[in-house]
Every structure is written in structure tokens, then in C-alpha cells.
C-alpha atoms as a PDB file:
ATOM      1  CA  UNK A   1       0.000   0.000   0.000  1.00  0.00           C
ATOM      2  CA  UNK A   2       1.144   3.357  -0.769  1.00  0.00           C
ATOM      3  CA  UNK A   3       3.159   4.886   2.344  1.00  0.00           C
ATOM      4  CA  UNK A   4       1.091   8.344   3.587  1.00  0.00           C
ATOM      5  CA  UNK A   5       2.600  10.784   5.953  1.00  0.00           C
ATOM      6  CA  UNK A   6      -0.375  12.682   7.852  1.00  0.00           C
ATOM      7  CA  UNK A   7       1.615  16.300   7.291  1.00  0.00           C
ATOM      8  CA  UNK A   8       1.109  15.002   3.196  1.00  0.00           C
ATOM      9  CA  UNK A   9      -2.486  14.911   4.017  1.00  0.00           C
ATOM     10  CA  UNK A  10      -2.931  18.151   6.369  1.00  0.00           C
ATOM     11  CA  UNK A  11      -1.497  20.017   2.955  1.00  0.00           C
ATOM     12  CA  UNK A  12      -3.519  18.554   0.703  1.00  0.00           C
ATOM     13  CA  UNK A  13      -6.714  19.659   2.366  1.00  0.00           C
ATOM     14  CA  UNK A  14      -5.462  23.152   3.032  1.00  0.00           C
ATOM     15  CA  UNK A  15      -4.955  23.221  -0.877  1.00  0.00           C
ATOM     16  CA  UNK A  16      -8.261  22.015  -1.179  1.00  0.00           C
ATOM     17  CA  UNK A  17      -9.242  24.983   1.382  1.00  0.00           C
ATOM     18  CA  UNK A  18      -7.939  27.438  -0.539  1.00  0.00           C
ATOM     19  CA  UNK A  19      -9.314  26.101  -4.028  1.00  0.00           C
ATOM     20  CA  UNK A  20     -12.794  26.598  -2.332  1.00  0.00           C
ATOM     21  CA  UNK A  21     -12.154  29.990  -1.038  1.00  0.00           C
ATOM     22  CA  UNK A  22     -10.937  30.958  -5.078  1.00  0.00           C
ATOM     23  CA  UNK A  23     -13.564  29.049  -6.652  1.00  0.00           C
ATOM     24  CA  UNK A  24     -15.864  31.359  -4.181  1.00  0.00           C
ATOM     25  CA  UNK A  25     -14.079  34.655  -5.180  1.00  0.00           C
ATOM     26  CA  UNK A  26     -13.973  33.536  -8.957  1.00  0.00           C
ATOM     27  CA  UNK A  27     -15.548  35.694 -11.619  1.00  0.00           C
ATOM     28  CA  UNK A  28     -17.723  34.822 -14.594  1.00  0.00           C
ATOM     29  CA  UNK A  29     -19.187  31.675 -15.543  1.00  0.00           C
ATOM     30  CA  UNK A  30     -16.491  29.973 -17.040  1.00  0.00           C
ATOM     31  CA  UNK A  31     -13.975  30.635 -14.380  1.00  0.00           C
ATOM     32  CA  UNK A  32     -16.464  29.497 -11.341  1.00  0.00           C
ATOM     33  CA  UNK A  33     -16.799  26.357 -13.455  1.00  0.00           C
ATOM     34  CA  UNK A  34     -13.126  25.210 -13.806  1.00  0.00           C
ATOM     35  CA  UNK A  35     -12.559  26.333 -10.454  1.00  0.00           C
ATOM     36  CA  UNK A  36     -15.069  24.343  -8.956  1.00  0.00           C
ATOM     37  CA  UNK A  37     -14.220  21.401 -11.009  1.00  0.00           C
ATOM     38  CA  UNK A  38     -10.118  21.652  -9.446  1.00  0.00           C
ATOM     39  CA  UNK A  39     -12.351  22.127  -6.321  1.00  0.00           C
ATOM     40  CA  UNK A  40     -14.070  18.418  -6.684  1.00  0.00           C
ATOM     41  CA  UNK A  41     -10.913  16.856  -7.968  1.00  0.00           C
ATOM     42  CA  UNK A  42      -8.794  18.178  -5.277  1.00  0.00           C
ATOM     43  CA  UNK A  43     -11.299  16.644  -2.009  1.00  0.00           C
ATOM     44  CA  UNK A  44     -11.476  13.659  -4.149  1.00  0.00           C
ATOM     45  CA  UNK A  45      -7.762  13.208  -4.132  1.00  0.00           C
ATOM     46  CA  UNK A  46      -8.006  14.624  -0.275  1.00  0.00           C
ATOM     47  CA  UNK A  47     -10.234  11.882   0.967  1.00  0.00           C
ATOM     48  CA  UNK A  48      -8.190   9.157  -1.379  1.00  0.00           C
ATOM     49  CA  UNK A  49      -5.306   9.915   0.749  1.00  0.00           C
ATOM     50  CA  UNK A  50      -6.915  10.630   3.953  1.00  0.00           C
ATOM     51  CA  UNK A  51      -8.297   6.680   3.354  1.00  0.00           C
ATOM     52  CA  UNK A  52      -4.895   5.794   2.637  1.00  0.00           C
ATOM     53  CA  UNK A  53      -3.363   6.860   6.119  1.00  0.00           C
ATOM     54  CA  UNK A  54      -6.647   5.522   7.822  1.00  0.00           C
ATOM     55  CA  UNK A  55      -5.548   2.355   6.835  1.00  0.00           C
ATOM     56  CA  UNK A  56      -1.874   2.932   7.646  1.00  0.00           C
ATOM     57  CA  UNK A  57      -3.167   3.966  10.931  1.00  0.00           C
ATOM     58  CA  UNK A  58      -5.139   0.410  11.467  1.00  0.00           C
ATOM     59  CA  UNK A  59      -2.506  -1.657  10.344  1.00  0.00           C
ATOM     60  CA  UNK A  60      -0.112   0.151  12.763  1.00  0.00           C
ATOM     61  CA  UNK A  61      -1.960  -0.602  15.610  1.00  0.00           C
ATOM     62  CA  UNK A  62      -2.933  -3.925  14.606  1.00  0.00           C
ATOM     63  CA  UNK A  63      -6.717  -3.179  14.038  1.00  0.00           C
ATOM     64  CA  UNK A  64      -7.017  -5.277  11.262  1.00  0.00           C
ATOM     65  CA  UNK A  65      -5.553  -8.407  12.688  1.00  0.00           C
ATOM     66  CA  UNK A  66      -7.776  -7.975  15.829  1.00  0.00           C
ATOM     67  CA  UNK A  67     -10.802  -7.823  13.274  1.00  0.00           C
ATOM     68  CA  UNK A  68      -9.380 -10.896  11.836  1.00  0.00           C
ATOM     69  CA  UNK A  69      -9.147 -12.587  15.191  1.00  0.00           C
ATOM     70  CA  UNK A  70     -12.711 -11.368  16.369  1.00  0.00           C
ATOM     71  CA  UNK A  71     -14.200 -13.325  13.387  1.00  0.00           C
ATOM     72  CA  UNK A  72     -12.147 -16.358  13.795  1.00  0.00           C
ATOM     73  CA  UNK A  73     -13.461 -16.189  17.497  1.00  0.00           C
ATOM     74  CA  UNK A  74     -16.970 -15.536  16.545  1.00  0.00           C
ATOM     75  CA  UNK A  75     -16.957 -18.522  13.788  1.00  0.00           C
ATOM     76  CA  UNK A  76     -15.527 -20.509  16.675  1.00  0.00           C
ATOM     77  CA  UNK A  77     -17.586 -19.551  19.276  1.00  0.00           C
ATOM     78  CA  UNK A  78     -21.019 -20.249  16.253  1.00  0.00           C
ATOM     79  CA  UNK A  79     -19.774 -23.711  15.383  1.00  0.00           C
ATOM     80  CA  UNK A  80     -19.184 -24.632  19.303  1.00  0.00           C
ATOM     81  CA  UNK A  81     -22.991 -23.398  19.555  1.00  0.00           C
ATOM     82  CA  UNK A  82     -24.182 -25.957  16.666  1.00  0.00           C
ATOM     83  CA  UNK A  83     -22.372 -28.879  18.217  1.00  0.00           C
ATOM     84  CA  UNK A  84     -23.730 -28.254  21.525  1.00  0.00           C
ATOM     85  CA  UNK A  85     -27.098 -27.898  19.807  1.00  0.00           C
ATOM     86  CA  UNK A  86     -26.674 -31.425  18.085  1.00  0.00           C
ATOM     87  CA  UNK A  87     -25.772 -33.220  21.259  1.00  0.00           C
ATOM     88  CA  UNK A  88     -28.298 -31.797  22.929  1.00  0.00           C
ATOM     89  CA  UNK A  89     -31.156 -32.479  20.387  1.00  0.00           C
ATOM     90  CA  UNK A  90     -29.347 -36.274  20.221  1.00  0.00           C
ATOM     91  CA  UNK A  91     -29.833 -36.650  24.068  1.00  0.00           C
ATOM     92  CA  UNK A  92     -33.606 -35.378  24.166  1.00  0.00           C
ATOM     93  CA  UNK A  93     -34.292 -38.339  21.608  1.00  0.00           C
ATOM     94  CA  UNK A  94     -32.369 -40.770  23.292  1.00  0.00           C
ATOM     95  CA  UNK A  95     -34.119 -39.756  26.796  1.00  0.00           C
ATOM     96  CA  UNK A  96     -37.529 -40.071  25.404  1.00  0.00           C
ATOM     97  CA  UNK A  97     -36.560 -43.593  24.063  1.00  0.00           C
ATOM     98  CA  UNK A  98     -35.368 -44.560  27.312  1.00  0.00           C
ATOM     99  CA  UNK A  99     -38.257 -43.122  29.131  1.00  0.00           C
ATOM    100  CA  UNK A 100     -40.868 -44.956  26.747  1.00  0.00           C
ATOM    101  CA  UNK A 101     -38.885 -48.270  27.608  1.00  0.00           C
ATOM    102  CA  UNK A 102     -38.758 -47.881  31.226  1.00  0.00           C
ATOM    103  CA  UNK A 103     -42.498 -47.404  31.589  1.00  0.00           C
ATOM    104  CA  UNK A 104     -42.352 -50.437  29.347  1.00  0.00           C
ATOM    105  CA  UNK A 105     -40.883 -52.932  31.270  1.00  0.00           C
ATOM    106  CA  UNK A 106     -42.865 -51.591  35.216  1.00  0.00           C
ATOM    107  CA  UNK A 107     -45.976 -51.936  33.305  1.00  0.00           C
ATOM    108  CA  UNK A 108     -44.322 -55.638  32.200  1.00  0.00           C
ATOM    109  CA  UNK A 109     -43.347 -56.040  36.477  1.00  0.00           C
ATOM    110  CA  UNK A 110     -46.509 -54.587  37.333  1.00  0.00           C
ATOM    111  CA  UNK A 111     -48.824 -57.335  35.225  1.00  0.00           C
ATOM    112  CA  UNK A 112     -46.698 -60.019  36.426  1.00  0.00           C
ATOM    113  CA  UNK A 113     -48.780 -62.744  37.689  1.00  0.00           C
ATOM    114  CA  UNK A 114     -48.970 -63.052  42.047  1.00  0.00           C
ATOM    115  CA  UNK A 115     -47.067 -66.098  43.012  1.00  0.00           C
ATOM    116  CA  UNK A 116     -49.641 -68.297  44.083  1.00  0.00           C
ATOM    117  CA  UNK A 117     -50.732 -67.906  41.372  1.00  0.00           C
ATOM    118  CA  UNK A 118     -47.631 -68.778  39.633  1.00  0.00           C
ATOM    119  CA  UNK A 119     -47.393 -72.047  41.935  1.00  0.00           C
ATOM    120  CA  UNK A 120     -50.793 -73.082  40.677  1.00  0.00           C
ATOM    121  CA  UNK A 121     -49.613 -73.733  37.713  1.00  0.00           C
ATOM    122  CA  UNK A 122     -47.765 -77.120  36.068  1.00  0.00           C
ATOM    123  CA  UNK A 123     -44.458 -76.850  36.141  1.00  0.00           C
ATOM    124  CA  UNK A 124     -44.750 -76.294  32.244  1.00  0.00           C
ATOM    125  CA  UNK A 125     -45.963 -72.767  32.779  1.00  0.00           C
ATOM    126  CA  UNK A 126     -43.741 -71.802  35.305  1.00  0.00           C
ATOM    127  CA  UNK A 127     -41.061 -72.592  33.310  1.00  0.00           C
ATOM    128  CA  UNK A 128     -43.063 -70.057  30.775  1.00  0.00           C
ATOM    129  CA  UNK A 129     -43.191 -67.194  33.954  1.00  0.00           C
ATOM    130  CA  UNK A 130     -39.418 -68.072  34.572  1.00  0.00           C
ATOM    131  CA  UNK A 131     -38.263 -67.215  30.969  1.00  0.00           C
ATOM    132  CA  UNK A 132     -40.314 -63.316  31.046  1.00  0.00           C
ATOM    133  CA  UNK A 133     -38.963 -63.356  34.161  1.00  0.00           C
ATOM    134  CA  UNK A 134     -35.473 -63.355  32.876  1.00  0.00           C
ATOM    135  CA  UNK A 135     -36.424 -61.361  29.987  1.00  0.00           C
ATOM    136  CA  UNK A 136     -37.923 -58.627  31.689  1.00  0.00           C
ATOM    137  CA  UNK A 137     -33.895 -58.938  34.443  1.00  0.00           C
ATOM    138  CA  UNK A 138     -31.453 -58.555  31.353  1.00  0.00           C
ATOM    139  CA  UNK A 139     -34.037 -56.001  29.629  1.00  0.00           C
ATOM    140  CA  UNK A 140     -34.057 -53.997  33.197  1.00  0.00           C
ATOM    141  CA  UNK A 141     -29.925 -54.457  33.072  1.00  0.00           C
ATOM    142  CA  UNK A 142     -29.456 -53.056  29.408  1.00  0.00           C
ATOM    143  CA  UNK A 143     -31.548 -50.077  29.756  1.00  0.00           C
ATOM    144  CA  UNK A 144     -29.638 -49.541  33.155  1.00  0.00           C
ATOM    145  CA  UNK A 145     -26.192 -49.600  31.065  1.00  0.00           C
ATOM    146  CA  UNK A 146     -27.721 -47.917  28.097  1.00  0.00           C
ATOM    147  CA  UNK A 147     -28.546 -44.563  30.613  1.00  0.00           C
ATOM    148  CA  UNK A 148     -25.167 -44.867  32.335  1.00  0.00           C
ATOM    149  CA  UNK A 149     -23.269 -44.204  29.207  1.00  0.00           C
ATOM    150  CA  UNK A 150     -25.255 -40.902  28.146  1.00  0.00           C
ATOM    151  CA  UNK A 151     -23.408 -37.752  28.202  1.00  0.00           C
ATOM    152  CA  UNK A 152     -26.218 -35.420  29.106  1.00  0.00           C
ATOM    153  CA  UNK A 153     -25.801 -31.904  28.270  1.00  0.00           C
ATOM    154  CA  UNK A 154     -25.367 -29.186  31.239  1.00  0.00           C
ATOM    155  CA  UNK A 155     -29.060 -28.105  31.274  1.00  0.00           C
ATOM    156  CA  UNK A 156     -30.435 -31.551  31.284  1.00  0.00           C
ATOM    157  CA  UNK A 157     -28.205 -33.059  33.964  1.00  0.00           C
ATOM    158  CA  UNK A 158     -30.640 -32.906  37.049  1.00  0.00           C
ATOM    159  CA  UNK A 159     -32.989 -34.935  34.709  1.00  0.00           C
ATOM    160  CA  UNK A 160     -30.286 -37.083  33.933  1.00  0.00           C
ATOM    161  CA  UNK A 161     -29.071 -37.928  37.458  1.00  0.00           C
ATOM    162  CA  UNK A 162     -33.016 -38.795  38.537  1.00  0.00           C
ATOM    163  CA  UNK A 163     -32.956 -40.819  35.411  1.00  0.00           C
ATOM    164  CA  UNK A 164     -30.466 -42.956  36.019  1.00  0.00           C
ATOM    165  CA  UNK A 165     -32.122 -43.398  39.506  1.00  0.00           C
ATOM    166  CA  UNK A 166     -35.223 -44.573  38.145  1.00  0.00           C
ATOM    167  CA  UNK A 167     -33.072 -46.751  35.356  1.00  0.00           C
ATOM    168  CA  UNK A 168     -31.353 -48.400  38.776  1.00  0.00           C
ATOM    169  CA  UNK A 169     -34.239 -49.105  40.451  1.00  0.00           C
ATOM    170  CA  UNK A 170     -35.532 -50.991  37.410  1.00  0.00           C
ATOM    171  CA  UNK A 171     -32.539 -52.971  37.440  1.00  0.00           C
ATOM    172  CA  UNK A 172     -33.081 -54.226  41.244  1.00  0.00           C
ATOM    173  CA  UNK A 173     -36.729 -54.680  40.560  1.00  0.00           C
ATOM    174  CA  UNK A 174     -35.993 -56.809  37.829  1.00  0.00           C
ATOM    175  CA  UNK A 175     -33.399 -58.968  39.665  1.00  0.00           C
ATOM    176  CA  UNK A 176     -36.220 -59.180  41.756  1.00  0.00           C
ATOM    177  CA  UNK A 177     -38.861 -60.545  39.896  1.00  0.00           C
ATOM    178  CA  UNK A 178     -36.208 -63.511  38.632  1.00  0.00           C
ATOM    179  CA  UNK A 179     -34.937 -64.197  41.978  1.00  0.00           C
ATOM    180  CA  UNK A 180     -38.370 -65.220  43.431  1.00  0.00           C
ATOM    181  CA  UNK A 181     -37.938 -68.269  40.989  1.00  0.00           C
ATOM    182  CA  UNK A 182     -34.683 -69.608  43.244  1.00  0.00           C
ATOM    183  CA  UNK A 183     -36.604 -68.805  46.403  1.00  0.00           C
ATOM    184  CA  UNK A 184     -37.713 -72.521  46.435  1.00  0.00           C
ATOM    185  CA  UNK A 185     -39.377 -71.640  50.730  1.00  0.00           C
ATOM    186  CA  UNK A 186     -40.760 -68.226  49.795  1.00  0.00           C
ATOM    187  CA  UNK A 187     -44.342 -69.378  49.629  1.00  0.00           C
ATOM    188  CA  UNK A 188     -45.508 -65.550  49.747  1.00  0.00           C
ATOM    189  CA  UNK A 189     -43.979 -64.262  46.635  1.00  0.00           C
ATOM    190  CA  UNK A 190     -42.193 -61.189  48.342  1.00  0.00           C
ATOM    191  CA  UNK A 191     -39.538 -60.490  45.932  1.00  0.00           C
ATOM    192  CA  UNK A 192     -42.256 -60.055  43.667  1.00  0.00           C
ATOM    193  CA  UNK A 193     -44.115 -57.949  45.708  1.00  0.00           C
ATOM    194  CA  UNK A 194     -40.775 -55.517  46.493  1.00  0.00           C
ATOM    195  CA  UNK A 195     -40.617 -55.540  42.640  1.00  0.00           C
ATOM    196  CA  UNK A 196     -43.928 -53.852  42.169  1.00  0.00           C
ATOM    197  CA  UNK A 197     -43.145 -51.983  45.027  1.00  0.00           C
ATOM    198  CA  UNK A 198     -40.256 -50.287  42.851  1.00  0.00           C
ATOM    199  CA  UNK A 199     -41.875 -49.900  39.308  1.00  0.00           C
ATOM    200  CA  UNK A 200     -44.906 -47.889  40.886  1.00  0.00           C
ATOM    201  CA  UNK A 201     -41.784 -45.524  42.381  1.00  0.00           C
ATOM    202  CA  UNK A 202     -40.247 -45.620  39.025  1.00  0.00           C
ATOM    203  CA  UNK A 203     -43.442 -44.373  37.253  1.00  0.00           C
ATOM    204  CA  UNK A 204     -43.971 -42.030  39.758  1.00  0.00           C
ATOM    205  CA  UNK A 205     -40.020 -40.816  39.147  1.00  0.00           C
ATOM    206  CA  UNK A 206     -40.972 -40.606  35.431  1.00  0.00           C
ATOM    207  CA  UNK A 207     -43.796 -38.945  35.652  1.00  0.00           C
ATOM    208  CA  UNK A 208     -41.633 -36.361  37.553  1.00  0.00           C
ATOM    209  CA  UNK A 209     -39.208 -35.893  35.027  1.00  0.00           C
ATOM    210  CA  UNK A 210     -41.782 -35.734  32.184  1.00  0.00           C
ATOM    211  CA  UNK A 211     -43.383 -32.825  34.137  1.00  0.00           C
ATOM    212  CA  UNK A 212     -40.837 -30.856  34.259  1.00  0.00           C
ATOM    213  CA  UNK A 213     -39.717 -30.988  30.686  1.00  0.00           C
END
């Protein structure tokens, strides 16, 4: 760029002073014209330089790289703002899944049959009540380890924490439900009993958290 000196540009606008002040003093048609016209070219060239030494000035100081940065930063800071976005959009689906599937299996725990009722039964069926209840322990397990490994954003961390509460107590009321089977002297069917015990807290949990959102 071409080098300016500001006393370059203080003369150039006191020529351009005194061009106005002829141009005012001119006489006759003619003259007023071409004096006006040195007047125009004169501030033209004026402000051409006066730019010039602006930008002198900025680069100087190192305006123009701290523009530079400012952008970079604000690009930065607008992609940072779409990822969190993304994660946190990817969370809220994989939360309602989760939810959906926990209400799932304690409706599954709640429907369970009592265990007299169980006993009644051949030995057939309760081989039949044995396998859902199995089902419904490693279904109650995954879901647990499925809701551990979420990374919940900041905002939905309280919901997260009293998720994975609820998630836990499914686990243990599934155990439940498939332990009773190797409790050959529990005639009563209390595991079963503490397992509906816990999904009725979990739905109540859920219902919590669905609430609130």
C-alpha cells in the first residue's frame, strides 16, 4: 500500500481549502466552473489519501488483525454453539426412548402374575413365567447400562441424574422378579411384591421428570 505521511495529508486539504475559497471569489461563468471542477478533484484526491493513512493507521496498531481474530473467534464460538445444539437435540431423543422403555418394562413387572398364582400352575408354565422373568432382568440391566453411558448436556443433567435413579431401580426390581424363581421356601412371593413396590416408584419418578420438561 502506498506509504502516507499525515503532514502530506494536512497540505492537501489546506490546498483544497484554498481552491474553495478561489472558486468562491472567482468571476464569470467559465472561471467558477473550472474552479469548482479543481475544487471536486482536489477533495477527491483529499479523501483518497486521507483513506490511505486511515488504513496505515489500522494496520499500525494492529486493528485489522484484531478484526481478523474477532471473526475467527466468533466462527468458533457459532460452530461450538451448533455442536452443543446437536448433542443436545441427540440426548432429548435418546431420553424419550429410554423413558418410553422404562415405563415399558414396570408396566411388564406390574402385570406379572402373584405367586400363588404362579405355583398353581404345572411346572410347564412356570417354566413359561421363569423365561419373562429373565427377559424382563437382562431387559431392566441393558436399559440400566444404556442410561449410564449418556453424556447429558449441562441443562439436562438434574434430569439425567433422577434418570439414572429410576433406570437403577428398574434394574433391582428386575433382579427381583427372577430371583423369586430360586426362592424354592418363599411361599408368599415377596420379591415379587418388592418388585412392584419399585416400578410404581419408578413411574412415579418418570412422571416427575416428564413434568418438568
Amino acid at each position: 500500500m502506498i506509504g502516507v505521511e499525515l503532514v502530506q495529508v494536512a497540505i492537501i486539504w489546506c490546498i483544497a481549502g484554498l481552491s474553495i475559497i478561489c472558486a468562491i471569489n472567482a468571476r464569470g461563468l467559465l472561471r467558477q466552473l473550472v474552479s469548482w471542477t479543481i475544487v471536486v478533484a482536489i477533495i477527491g484526491t483529499a479523501l483518497f489519501f486521507s483513506y490511505l493513512k486511515v488504513e496505515n493507521v489500522k494496520q499500525e496498531i494492529g486493528l485489522n488483525e484484531y478484526s481478523s481474530s474477532a471473526a475467527a473467534v466468533t466462527a468458533a464460538t457459532a460452530v461450538t454453539v451448533t455442536v452443543s445444539d446437536t448433542i443436545a437435540t441427540g440426548y432429548i431423543a435418546a431420553e424419550k426412548q429410554m423413558l418410553e422403555n422404562i415405563i415399558a418394562i414396570s408396566d411388564s413387572i406390574l402385570a406379572f402374575p402373584e405367586w400363588n398364582v404362579i405355583c398353581d400352575y404345572g411346572a410347564e408354565r412356570r417354566e413359561i413365567f421363569e423365561s419373562k422373568a429373565r427377559f424382563l432382568r437382562n431387559r431392566s440391566m441393558d436399559f440400566y447400562r444404556q442410561i449410564r453411558n449418556l453424556t447429558p448436556p449441562a441443562e439436562k443433567k438434574q434430569s439425567y441424574d433422577t434418570l439414572l435413579a429410576a433406570a437403577d431401580n428398574l434394574r433391582l426390581a428386575g433382579y427381583e422378579v427372577h430371583n423369586q424363581f430360586g426362592l424354592e421356601t418363599d411361599a408368599l412371593g415377596e420379591s415379587i411384591a418388592k418388585a412392584r413396590e419399585r416400578a410404581n416408584q419408578i413411574k412415579s419418578t418418570i412422571t416427575t421428570i416428564t413434568s418438568k420438561e
